[in-house]
C-alpha atoms as a PDB file:
ATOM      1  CA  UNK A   1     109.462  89.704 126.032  1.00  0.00           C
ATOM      2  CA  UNK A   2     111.600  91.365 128.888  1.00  0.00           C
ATOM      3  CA  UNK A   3     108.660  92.041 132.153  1.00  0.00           C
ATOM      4  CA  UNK A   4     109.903  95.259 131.844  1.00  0.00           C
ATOM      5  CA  UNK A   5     109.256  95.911 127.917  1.00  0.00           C
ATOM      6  CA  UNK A   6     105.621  94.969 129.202  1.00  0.00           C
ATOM      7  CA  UNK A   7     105.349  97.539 131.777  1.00  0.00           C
ATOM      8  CA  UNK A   8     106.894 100.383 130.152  1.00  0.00           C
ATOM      9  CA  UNK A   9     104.222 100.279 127.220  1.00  0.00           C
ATOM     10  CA  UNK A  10     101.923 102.499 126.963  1.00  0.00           C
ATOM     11  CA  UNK A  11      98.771 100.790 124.989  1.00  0.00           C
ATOM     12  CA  UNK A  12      97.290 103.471 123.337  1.00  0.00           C
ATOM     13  CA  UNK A  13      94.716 101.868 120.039  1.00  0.00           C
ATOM     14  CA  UNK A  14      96.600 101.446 116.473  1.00  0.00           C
ATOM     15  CA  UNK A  15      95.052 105.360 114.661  1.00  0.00           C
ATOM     16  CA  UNK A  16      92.869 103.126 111.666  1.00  0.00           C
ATOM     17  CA  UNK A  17      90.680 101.460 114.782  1.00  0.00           C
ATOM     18  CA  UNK A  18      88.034 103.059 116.751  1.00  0.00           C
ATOM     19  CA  UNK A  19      86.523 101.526 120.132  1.00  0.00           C
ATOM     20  CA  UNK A  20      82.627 101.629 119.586  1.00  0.00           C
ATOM     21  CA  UNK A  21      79.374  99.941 121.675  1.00  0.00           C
ATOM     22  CA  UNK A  22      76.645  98.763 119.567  1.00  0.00           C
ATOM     23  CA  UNK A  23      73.638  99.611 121.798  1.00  0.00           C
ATOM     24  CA  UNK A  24      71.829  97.727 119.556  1.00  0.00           C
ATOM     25  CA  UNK A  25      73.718  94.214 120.102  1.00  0.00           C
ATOM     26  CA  UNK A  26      74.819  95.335 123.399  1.00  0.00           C
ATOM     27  CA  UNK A  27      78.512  94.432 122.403  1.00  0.00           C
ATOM     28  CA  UNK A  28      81.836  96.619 122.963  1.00  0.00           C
ATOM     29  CA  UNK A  29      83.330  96.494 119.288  1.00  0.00           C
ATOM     30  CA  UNK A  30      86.689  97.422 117.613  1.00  0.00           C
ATOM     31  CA  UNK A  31      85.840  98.845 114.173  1.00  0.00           C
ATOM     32  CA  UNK A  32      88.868  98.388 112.081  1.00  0.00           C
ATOM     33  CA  UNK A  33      89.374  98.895 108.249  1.00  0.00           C
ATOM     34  CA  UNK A  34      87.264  96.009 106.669  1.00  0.00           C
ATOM     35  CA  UNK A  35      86.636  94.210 109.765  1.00  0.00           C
ATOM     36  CA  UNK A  36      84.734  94.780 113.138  1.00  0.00           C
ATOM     37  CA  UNK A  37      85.954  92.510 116.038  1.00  0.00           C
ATOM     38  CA  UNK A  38      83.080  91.996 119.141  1.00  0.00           C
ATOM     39  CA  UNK A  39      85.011  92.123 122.533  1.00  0.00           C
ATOM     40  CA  UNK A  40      83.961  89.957 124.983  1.00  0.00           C
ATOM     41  CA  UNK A  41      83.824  89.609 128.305  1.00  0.00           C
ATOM     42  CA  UNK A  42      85.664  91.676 130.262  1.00  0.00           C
ATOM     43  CA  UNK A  43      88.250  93.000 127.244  1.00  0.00           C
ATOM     44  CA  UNK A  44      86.060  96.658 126.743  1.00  0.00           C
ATOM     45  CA  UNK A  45      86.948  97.805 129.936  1.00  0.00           C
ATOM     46  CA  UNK A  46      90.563  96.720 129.341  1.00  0.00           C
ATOM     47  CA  UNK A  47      90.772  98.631 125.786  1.00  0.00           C
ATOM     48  CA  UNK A  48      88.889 101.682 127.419  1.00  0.00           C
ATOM     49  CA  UNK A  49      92.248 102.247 129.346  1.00  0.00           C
ATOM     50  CA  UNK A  50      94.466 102.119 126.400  1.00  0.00           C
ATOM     51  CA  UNK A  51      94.731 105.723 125.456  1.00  0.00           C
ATOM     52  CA  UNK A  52      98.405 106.206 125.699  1.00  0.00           C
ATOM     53  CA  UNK A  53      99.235 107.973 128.805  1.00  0.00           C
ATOM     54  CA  UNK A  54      98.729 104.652 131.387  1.00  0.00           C
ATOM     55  CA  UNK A  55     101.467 102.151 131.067  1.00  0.00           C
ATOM     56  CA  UNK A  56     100.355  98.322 131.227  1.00  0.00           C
ATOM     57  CA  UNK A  57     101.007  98.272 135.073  1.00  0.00           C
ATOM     58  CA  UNK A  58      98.720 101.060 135.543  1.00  0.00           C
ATOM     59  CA  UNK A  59      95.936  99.542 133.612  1.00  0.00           C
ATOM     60  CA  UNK A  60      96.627  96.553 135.794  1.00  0.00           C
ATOM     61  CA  UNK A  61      96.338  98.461 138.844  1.00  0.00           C
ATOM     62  CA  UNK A  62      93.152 100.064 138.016  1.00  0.00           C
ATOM     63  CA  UNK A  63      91.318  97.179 136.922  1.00  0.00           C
ATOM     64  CA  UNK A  64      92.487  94.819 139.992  1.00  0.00           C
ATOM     65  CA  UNK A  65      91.191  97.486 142.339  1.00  0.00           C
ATOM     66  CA  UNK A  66      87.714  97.519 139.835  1.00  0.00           C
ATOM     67  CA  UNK A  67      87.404  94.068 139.984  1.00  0.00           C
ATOM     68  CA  UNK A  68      89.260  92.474 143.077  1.00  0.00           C
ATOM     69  CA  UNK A  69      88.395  89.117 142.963  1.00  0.00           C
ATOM     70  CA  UNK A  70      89.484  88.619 139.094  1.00  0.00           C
ATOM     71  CA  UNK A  71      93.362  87.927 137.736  1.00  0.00           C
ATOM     72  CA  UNK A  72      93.668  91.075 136.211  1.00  0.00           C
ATOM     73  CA  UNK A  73      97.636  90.472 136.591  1.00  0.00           C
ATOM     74  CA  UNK A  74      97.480  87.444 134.745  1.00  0.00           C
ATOM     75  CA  UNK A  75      94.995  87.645 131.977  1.00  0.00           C
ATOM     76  CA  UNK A  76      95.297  91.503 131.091  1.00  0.00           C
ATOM     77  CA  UNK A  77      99.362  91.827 129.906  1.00  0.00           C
ATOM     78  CA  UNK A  78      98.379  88.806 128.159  1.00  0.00           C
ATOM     79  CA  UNK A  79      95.721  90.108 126.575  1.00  0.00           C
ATOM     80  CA  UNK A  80      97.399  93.119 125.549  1.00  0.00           C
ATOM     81  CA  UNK A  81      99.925  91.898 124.180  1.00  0.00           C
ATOM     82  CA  UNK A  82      98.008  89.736 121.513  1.00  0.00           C
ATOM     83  CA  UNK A  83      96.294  93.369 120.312  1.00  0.00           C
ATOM     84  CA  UNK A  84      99.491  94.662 119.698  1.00  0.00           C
ATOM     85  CA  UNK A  85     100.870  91.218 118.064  1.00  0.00           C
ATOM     86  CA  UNK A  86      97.771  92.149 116.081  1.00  0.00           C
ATOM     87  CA  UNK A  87      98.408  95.417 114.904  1.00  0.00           C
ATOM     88  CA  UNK A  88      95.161  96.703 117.193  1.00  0.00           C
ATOM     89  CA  UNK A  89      97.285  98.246 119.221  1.00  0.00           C
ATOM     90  CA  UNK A  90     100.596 100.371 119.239  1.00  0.00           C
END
């Protein structure tokens, strides 16, 4: 994929999938028809930027300056990207 297509996009989650946290399991969740996925890690922060009006760069951004000292530039447009190849995200 063209760098770019990447950060044009503007993750926003698939309509059929809700973001949730279980404060009983203390787990960020995906609740999707049929299936709940358990994010891990760092990934609910990520998602909680995905509403449609940053672009993947911005997310980026805005998690690097969060969190200086991890490769948000590396692991995140990654990550995103394997949502969407999932359907989780549009």
């Amino acid at each position: 994929m063209r760098a770019a297509a990447v950060t044009d996009w503007r993750p926003v989650l698939a309509p059929a999938i809700v973001r949730r946290y279980d404060h009983a399991r203390d787990k960020d969740l995906l609740l999707l028809p049929e299936r709940v996925v358990v994010l891990t890690g760092g990934a609910g922060p990520v998602v909680d930027l995905c509403d449609g009006t940053r672009g993947v760069r911005d997310i980026v951004d805005e998690l690097a300056e969060a969190f200086p000292d991890s490769p948000v530039a590396t692991d995140v447009p990654p990550f995103l990207e394997r949502l969407r190849a999932e359907g989780w995200l549009r």
